[in-house]
C-alpha atoms as a PDB file:
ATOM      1  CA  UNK A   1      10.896 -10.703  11.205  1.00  0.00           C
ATOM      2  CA  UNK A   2       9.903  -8.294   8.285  1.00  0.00           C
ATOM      3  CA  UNK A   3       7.420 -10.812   7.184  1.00  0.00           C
ATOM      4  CA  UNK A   4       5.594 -11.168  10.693  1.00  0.00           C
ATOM      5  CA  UNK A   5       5.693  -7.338  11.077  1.00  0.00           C
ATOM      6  CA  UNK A   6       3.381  -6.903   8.006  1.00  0.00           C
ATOM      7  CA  UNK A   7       1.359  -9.785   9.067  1.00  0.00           C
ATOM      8  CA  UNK A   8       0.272  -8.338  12.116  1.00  0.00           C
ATOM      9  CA  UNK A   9      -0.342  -4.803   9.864  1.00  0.00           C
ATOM     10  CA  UNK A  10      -2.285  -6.722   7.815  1.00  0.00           C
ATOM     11  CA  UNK A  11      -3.986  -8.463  10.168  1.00  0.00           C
ATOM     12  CA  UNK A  12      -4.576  -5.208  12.359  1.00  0.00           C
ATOM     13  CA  UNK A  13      -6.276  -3.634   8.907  1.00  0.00           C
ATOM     14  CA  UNK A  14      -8.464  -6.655   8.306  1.00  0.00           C
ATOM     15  CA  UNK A  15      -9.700  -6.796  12.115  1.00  0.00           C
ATOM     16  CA  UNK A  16     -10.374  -3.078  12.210  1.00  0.00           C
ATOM     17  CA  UNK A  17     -12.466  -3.372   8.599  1.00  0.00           C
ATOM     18  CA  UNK A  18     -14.179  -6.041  10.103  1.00  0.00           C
ATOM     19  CA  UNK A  19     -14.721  -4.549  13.554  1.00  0.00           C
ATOM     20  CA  UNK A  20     -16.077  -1.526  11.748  1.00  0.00           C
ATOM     21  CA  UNK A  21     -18.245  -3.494   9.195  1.00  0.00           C
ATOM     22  CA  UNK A  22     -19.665  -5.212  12.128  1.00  0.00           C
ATOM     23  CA  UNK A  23     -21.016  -2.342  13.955  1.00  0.00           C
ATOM     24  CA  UNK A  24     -22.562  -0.777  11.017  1.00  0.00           C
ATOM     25  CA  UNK A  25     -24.660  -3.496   9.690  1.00  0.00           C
ATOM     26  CA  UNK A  26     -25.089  -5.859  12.746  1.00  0.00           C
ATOM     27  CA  UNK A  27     -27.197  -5.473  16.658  1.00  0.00           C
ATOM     28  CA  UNK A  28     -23.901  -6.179  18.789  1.00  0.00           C
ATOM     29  CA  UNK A  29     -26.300  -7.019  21.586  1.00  0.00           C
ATOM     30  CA  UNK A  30     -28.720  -8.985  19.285  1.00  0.00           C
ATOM     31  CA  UNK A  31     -26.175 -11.204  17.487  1.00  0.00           C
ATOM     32  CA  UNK A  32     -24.192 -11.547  20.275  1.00  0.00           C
ATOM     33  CA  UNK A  33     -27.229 -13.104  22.423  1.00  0.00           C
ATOM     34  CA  UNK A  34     -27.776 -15.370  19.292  1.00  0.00           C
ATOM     35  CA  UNK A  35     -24.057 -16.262  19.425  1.00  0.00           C
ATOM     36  CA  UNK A  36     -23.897 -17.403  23.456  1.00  0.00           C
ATOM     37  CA  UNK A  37     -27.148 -19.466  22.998  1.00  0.00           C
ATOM     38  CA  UNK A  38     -25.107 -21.965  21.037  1.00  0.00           C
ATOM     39  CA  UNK A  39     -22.388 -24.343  22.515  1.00  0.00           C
ATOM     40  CA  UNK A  40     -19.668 -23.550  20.455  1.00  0.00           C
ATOM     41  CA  UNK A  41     -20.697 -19.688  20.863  1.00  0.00           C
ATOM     42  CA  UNK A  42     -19.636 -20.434  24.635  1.00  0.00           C
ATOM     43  CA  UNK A  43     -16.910 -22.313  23.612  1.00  0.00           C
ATOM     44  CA  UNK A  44     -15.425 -19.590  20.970  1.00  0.00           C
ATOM     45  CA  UNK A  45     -15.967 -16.976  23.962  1.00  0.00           C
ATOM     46  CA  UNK A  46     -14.104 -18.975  26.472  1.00  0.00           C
ATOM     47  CA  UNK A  47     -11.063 -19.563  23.931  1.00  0.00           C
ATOM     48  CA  UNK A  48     -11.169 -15.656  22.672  1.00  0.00           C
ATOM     49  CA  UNK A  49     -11.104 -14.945  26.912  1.00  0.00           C
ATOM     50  CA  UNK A  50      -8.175 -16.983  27.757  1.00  0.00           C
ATOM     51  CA  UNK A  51      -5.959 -15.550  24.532  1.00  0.00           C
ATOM     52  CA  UNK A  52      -7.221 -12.361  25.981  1.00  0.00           C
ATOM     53  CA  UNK A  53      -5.715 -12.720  29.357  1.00  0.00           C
ATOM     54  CA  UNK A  54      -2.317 -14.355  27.872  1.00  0.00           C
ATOM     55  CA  UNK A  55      -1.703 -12.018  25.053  1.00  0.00           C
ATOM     56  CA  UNK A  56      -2.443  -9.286  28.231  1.00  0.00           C
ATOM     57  CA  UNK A  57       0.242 -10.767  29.915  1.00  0.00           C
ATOM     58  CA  UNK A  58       3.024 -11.105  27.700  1.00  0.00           C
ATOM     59  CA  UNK A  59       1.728  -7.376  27.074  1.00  0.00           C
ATOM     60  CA  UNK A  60       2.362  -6.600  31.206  1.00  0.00           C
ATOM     61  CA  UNK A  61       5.527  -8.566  30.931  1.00  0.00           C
ATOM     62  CA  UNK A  62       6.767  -5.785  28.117  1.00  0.00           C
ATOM     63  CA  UNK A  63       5.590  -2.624  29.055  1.00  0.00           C
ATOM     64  CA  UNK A  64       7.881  -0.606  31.587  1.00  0.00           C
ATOM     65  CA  UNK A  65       4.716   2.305  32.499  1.00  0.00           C
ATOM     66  CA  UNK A  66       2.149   0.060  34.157  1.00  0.00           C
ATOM     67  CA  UNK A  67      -0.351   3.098  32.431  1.00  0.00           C
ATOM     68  CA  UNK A  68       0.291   2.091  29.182  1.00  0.00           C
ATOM     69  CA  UNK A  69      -0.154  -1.216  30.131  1.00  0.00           C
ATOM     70  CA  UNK A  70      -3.592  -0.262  31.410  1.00  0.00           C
ATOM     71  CA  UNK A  71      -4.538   1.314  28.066  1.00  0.00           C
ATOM     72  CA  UNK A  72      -3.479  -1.093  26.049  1.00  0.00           C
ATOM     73  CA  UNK A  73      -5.328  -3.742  28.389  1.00  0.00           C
ATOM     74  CA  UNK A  74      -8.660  -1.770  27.822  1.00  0.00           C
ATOM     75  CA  UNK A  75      -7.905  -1.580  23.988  1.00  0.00           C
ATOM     76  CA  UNK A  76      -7.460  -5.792  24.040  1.00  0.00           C
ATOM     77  CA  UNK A  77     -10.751  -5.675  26.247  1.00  0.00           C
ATOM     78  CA  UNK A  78     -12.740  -3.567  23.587  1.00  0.00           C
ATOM     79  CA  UNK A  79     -11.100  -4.300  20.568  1.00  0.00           C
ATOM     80  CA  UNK A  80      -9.551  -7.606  20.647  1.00  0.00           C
ATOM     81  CA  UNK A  81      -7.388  -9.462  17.581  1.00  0.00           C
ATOM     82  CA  UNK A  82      -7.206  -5.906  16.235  1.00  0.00           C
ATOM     83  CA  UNK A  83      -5.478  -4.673  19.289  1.00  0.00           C
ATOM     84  CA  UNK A  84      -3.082  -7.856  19.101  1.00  0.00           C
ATOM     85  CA  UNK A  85      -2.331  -7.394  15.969  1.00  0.00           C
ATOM     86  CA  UNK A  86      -0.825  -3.569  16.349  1.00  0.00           C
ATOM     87  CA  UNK A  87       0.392  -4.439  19.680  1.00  0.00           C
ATOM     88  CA  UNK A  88       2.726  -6.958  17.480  1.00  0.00           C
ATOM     89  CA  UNK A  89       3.449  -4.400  14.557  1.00  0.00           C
ATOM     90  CA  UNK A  90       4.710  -2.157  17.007  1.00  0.00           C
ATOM     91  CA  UNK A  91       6.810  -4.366  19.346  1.00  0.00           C
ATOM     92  CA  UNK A  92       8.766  -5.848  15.632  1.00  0.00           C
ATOM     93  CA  UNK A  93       8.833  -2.416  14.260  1.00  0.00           C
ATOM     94  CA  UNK A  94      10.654  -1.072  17.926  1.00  0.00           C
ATOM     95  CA  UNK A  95      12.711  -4.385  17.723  1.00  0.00           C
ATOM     96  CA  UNK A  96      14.437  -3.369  14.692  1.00  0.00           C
ATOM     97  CA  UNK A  97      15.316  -7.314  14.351  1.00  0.00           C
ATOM     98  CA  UNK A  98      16.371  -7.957  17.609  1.00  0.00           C
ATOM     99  CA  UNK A  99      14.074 -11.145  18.781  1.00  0.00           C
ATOM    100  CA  UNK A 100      15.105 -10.707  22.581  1.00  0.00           C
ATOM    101  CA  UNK A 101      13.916  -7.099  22.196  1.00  0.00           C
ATOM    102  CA  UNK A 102      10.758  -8.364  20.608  1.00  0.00           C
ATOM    103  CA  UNK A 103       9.990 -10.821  23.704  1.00  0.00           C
ATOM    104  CA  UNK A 104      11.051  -9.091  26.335  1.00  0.00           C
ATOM    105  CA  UNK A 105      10.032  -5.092  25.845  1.00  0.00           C
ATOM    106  CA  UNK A 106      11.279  -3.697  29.705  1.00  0.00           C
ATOM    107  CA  UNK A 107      13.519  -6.899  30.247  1.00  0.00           C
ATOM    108  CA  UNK A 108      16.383  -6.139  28.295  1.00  0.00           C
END
């Protein structure tokens, strides 16, 4: 579990980088109107969407304050992988090994 804590981290730190990198050298609405004219820019959108709205729901199935659901909802919406990522760090680092914890947040 130690392992796939600091993947997440590590993945969190590379998204963020990249999220940052992106909006200070790149036209979010240019490039992304560049991306959705191609088929597999569709495609990639549709598959980021539904990973969105799973992910989200595991995510509703944890949290016990429907507001912090909420936020962290918004965060996935804006953010994405990045968001994932420190969703998971947190969840294994409040799991302190326990994989039941880990799953189920609320629930146990």
């Amino acid at each position: 579990m130690k392992a796939a804590k600091y993947i997440a981290l590590l993945g969190f730190l590379i998204m963020g980088f990249s999220i940052i990198y992106g909006f200070m050298y790149s036209n979010f609405s240019a490039d992304g109107s560049q991306i959705l004219a191609l088929t597999w820019g569709k495609v990639t959108l549709i598959d980021i969407y539904f990973m969105f709205f799973i992910f989200s729901g595991w995510i509703y199935y944890r949290e016990p304050n429907f507001i912090k659901f909420v936020g962290w909802f918004l965060l996935m919406l804006v953010f994405g992988a990045a968001t994932a990522c420190l969703y998971l760090y947190i969840a294994f680092d409040r799991s302190k090994g326990d994989w039941e914890q880990f799953w189920s947040g609320k629930s146990t």
